[in-house]
N, C-alpha and C. Protein backbone atom coordinates (compact mmCIF):
# COMPACT_ATOMS: atom_id res chain seq x y z
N UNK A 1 108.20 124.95 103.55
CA UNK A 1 107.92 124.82 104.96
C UNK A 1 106.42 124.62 105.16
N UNK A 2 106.13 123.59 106.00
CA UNK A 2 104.65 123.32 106.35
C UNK A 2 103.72 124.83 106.95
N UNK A 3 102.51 124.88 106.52
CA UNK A 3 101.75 125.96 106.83
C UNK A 3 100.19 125.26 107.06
N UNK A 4 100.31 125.63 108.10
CA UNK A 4 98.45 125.08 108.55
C UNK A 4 97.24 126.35 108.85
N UNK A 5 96.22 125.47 108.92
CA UNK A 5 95.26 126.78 108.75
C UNK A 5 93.97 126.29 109.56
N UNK A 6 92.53 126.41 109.18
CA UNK A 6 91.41 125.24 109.38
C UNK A 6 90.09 124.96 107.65
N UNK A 7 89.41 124.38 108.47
CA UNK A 7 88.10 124.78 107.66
C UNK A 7 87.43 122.95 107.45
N UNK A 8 86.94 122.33 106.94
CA UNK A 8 86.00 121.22 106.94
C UNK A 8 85.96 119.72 107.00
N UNK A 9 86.09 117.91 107.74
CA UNK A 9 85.67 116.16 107.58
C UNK A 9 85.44 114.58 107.63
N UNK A 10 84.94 112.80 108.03
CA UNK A 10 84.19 111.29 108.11
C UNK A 10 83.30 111.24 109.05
N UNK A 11 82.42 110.20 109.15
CA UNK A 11 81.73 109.76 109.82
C UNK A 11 81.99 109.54 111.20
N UNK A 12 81.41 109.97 112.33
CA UNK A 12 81.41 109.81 113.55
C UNK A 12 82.33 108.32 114.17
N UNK A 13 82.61 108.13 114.64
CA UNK A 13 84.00 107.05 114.92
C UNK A 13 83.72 106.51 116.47
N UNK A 14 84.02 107.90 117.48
CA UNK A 14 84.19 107.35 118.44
C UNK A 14 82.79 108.62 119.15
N UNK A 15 82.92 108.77 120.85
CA UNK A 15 81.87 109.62 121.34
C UNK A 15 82.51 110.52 122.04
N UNK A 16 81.84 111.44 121.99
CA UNK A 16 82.90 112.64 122.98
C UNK A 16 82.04 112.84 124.15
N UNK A 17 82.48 114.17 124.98
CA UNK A 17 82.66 113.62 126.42
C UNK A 17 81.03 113.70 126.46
N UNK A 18 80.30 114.14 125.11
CA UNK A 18 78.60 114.49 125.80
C UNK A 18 78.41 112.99 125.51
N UNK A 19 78.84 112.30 124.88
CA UNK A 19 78.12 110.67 124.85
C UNK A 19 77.95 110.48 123.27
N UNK A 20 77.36 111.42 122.75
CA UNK A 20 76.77 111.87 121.31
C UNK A 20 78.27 111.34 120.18
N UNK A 21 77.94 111.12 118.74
CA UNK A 21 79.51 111.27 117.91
C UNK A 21 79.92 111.88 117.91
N UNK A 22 81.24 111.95 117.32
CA UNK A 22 82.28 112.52 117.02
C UNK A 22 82.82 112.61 115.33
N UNK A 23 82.40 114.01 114.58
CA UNK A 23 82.83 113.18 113.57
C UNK A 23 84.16 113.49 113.48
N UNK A 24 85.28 112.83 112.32
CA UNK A 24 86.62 112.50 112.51
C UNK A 24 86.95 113.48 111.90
N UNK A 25 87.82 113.68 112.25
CA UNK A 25 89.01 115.37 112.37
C UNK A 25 90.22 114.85 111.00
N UNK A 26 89.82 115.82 110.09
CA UNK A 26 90.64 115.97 108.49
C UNK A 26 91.78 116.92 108.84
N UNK A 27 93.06 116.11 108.12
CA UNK A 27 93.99 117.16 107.41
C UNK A 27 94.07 117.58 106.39
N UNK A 28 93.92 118.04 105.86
CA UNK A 28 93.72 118.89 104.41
C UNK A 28 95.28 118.99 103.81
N UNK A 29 95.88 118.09 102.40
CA UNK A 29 97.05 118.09 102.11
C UNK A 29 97.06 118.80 101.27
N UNK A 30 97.54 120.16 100.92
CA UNK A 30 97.76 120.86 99.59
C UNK A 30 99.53 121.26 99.26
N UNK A 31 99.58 121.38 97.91
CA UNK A 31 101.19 121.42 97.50
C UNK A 31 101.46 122.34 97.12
N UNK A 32 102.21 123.10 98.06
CA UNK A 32 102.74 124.08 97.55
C UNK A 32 103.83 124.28 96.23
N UNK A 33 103.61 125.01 95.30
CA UNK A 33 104.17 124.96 93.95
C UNK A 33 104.07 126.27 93.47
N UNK A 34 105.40 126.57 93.18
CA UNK A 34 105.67 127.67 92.67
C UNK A 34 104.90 128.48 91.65
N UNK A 35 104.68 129.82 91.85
CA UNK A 35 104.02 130.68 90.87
C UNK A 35 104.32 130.39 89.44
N UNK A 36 105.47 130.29 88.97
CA UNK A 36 106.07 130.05 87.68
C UNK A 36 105.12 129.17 86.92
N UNK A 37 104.78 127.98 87.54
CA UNK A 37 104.16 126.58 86.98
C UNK A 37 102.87 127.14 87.08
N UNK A 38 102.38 128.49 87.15
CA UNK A 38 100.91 128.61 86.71
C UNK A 38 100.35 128.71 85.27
N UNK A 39 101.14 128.59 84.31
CA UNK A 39 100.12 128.79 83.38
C UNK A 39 100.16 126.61 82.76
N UNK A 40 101.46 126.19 83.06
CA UNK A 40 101.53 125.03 82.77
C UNK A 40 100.26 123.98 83.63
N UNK A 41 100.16 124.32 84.93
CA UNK A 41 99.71 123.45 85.84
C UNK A 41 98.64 124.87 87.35
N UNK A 42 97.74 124.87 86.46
CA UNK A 42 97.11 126.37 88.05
C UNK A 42 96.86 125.71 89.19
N UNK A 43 96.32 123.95 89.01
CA UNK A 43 95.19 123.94 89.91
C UNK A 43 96.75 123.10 90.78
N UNK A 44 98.22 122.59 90.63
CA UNK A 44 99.09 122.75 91.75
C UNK A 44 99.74 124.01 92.09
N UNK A 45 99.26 125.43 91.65
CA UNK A 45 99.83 126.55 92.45
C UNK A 45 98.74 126.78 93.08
N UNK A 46 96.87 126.61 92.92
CA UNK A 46 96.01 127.11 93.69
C UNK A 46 95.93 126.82 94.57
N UNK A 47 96.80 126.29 95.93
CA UNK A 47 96.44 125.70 96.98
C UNK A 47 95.12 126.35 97.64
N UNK A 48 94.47 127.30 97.62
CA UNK A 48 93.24 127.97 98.15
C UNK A 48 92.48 126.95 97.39
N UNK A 49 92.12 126.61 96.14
CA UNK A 49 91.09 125.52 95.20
C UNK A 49 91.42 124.27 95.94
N UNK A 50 92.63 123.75 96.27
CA UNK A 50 93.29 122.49 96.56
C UNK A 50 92.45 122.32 98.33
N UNK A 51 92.63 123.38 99.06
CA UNK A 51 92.28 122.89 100.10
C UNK A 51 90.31 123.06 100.46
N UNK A 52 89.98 124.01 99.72
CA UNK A 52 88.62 123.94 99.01
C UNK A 52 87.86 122.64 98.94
N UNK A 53 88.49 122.07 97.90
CA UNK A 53 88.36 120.97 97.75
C UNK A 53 88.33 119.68 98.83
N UNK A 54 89.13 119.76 99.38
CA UNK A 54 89.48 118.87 100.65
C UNK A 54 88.12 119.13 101.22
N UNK A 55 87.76 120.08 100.97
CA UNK A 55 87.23 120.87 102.56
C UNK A 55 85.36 120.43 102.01
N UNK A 56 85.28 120.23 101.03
CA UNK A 56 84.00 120.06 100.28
C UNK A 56 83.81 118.53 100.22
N UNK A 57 85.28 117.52 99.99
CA UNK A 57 84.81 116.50 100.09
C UNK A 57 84.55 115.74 101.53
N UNK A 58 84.93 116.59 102.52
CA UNK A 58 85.33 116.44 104.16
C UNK A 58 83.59 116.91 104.48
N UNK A 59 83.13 117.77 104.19
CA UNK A 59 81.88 118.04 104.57
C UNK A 59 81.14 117.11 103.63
N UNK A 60 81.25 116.77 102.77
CA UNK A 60 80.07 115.45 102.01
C UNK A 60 80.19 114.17 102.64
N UNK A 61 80.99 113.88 103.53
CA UNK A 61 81.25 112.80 104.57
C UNK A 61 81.05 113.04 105.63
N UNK A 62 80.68 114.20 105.96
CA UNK A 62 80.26 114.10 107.46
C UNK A 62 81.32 114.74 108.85
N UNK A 63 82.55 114.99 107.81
CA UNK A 63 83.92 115.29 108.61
C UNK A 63 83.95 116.80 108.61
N UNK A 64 85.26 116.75 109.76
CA UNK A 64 85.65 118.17 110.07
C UNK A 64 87.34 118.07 109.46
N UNK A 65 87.69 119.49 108.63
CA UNK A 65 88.57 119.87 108.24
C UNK A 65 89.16 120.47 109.66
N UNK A 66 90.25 119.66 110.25
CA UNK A 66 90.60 120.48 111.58
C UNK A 66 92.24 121.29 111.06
N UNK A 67 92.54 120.93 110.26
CA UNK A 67 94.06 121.16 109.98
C UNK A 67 94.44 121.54 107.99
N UNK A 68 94.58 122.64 107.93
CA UNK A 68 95.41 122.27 106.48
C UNK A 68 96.66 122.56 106.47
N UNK A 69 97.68 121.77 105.54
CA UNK A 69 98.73 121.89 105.32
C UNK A 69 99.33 122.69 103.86
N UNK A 70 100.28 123.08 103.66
CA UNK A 70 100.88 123.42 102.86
C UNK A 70 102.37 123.13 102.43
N UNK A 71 102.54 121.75 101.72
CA UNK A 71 103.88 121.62 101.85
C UNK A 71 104.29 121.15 100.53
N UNK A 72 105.85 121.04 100.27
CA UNK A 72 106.75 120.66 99.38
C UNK A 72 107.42 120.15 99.48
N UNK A 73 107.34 118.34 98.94
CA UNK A 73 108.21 117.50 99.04
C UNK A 73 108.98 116.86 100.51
N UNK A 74 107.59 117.43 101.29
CA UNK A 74 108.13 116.73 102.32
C UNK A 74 108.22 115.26 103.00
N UNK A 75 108.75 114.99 103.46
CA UNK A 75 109.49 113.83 103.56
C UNK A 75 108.44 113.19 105.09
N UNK A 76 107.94 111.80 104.62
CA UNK A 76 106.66 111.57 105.33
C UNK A 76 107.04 111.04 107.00
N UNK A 77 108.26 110.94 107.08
CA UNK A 77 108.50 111.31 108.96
C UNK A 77 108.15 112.98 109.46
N UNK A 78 107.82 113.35 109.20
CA UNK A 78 108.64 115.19 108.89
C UNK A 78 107.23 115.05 110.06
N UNK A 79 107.65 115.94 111.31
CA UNK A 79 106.82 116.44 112.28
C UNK A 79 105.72 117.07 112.22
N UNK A 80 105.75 117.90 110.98
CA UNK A 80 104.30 118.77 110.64
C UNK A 80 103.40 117.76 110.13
N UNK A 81 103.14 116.73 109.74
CA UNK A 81 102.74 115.60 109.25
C UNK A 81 101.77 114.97 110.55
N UNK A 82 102.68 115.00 111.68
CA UNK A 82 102.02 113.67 112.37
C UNK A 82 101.87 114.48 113.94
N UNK A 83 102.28 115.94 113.75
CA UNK A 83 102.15 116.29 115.16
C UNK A 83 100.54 116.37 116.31
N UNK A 84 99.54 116.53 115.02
CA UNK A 84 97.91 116.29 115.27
C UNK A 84 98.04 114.98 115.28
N UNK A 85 98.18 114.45 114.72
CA UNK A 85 97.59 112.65 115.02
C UNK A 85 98.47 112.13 116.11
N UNK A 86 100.05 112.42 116.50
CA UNK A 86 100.44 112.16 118.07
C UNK A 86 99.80 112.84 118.63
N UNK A 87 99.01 113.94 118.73
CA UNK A 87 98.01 114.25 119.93
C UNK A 87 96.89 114.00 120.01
N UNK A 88 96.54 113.28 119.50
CA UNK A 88 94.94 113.02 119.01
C UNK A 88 94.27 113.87 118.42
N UNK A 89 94.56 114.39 117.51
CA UNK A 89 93.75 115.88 117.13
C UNK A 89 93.30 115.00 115.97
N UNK A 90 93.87 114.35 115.39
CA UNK A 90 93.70 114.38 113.52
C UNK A 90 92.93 112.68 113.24
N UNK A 91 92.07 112.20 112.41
CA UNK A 91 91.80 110.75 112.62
C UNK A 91 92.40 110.36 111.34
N UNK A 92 92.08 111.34 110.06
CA UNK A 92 92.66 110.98 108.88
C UNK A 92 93.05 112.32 107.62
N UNK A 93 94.04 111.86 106.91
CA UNK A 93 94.48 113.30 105.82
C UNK A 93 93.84 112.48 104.40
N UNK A 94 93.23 114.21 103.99
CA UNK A 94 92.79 114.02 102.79
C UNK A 94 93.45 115.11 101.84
N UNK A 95 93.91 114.50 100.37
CA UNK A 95 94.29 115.33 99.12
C UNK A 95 93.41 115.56 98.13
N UNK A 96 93.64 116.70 97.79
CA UNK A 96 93.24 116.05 96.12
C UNK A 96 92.91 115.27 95.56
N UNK A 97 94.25 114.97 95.50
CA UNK A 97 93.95 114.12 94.10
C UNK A 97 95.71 113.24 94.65
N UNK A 98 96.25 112.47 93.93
CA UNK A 98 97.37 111.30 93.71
C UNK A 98 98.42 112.41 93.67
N UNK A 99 98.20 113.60 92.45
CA UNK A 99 99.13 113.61 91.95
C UNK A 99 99.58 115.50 92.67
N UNK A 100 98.51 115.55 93.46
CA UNK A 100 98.94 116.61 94.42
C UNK A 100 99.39 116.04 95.81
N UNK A 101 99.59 114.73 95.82
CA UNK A 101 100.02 114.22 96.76
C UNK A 101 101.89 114.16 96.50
N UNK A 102 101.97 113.96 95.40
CA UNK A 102 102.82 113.52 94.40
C UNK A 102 103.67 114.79 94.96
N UNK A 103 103.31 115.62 94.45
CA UNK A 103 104.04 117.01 94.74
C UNK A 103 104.07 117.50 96.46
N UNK A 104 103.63 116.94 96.96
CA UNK A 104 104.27 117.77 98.48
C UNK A 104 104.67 116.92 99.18
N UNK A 105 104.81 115.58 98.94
CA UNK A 105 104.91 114.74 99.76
C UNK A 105 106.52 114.52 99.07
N UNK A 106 107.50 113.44 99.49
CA UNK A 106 108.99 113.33 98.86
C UNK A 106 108.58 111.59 98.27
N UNK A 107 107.48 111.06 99.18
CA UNK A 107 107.38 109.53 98.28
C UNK A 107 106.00 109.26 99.05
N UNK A 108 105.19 109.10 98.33
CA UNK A 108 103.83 109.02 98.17
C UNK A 108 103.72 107.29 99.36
N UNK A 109 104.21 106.68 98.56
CA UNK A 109 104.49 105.15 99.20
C UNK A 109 104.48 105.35 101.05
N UNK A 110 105.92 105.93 100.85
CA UNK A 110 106.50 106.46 102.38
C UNK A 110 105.38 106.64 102.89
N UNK A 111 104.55 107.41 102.57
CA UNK A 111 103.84 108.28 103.53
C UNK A 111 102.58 107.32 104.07
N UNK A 112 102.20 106.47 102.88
CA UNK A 112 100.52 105.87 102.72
C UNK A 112 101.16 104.91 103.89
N UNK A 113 102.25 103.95 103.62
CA UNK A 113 103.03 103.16 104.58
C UNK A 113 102.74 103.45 106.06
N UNK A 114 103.19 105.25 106.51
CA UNK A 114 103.76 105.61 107.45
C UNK A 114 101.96 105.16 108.27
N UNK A 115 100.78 105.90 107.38
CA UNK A 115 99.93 106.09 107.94
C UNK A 115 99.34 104.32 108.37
N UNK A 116 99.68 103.65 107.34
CA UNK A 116 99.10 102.46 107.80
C UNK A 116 99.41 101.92 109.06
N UNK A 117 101.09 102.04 109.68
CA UNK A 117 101.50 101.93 110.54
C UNK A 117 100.86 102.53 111.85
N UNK A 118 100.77 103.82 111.58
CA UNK A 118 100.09 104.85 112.73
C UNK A 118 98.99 104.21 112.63
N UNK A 119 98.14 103.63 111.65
CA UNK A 119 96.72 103.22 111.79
C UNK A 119 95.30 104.65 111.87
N UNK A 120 96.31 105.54 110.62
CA UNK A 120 95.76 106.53 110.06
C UNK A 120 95.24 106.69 108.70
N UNK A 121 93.72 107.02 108.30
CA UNK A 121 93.73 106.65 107.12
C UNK A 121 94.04 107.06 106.24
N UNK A 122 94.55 107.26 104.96
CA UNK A 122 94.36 108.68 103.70
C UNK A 122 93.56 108.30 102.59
N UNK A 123 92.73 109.55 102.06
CA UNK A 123 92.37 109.13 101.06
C UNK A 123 92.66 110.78 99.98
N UNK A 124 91.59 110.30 98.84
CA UNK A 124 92.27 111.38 97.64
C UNK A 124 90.45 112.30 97.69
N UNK A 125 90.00 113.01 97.57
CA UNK A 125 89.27 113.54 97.12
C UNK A 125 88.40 113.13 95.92
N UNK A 126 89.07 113.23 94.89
CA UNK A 126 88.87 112.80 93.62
C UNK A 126 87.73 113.49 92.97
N UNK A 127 87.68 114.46 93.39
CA UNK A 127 86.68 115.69 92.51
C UNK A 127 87.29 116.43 90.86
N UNK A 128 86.74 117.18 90.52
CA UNK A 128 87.38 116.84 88.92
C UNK A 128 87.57 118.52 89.39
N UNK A 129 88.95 118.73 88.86
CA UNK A 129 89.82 119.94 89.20
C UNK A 129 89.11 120.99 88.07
N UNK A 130 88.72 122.27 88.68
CA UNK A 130 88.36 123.22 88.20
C UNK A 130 89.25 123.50 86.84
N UNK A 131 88.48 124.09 85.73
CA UNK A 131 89.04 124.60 84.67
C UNK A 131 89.52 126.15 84.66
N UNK A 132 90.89 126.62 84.83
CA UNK A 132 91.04 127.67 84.93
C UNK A 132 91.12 128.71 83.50
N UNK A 133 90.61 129.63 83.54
CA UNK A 133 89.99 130.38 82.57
C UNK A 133 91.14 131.57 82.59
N UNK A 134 91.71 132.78 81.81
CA UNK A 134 92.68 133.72 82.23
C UNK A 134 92.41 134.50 83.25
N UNK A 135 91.03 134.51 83.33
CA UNK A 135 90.73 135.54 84.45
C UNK A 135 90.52 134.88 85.62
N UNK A 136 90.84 133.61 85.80
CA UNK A 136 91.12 132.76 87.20
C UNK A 136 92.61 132.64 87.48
N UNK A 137 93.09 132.23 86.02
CA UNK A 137 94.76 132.30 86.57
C UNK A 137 95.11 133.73 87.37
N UNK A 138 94.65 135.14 86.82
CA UNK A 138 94.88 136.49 87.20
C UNK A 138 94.53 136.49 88.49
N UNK A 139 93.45 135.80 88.39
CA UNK A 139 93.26 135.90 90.44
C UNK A 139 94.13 135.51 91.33
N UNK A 140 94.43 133.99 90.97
CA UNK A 140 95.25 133.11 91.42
C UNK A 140 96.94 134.09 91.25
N UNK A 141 96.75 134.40 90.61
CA UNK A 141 98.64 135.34 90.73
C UNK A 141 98.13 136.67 91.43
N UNK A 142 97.84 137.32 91.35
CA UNK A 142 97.41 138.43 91.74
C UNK A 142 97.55 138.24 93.86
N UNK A 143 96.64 136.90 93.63
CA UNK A 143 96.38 136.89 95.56
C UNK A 143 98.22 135.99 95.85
N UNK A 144 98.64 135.59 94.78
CA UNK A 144 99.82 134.64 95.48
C UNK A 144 100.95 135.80 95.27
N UNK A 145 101.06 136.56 94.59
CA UNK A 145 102.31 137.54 94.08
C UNK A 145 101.84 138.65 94.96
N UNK A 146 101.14 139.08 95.30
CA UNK A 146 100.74 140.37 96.33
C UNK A 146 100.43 140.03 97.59
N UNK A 147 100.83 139.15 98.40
CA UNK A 147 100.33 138.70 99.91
C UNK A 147 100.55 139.68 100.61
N UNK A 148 101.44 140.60 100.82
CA UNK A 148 102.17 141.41 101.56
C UNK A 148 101.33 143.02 101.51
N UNK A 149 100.93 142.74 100.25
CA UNK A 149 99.97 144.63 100.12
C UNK A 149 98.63 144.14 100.63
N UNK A 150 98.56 143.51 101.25
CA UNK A 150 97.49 143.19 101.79
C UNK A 150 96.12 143.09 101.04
N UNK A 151 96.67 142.29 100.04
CA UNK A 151 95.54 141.22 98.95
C UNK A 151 95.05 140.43 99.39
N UNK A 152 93.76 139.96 99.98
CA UNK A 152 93.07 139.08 100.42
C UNK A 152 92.94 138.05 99.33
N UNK A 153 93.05 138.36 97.80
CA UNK A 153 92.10 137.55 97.16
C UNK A 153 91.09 137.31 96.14
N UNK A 154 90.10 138.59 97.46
CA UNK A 154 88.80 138.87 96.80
C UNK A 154 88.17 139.88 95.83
């Protein structure tokens, strides 16, 4: 199920109501992926690194992270997707990377399609995915397996 949040991203586009830019309003795509696949694959269970990321390449452009997502295999009509950009909230979604797109999305194609149509842009991040060490995976399980005892994380 889709889960949104905030935090950081493009270049000024249009002007808001002071006259001044606007810079363009990011969705942040991260994939949610099961705990299990952490020792095979960390950096698709870290969605906290995943949207990090977004959020770092959104501020090196000049953009605002207005939205993150959290999803699995969802299917690129799917309402949590496009409900900011039918309101004007959103200008463009940024991932990872291809292949964390790969994983939350149901067809990568579908989706790049959907946006061209809307006349929304996407792009990938393309920052080089952190190396997780044992004592990063431990974090990373620790904050995803304990949400409820009120584990922040930190």
């Amino acid at each position: 199920m889709p889960h949104d949040d905030s935090a950081g991203g493009d270049l000024a586009a249009a002007g808001t109501s002071g006259g001044g830019p606007r810079a363009l309003r990011v969705t942040a795509i991260a994939s949610l992926t099961p705990l299990e696949e952490l020792d095979a694959d960390p950096f698709l269970v870290d969605s906290r690194s995943q949207h990090a990321m977004c959020a770092r390449w959104a501020a090196e452009q000049g953009y605002v992270v207005t939205r993150e997502l959290l999803v699995h295999g969802v299917r690129a009509d799917h309402s949590a997707l496009w409900s900011d950009v039918d309101a004007g909230l959103v200008d463009l979604f940024v991932a990872p990377s291809r292949r964390v797109l790969e994983r939350a999305l149901s067809s990568v194609d579908a989706f790049t399609a959907e946006c061209t149509r809307r006349g929304v842009r996407v792009e990938t991040a393309g920052l080089a995915e952190p190396r997780y060490s044992p004592q990063m995976k431990a974090r990373v399980h620790r904050r995803l397996s304990m949400p409820t005892a009120g584990y922040d994380g930190r």
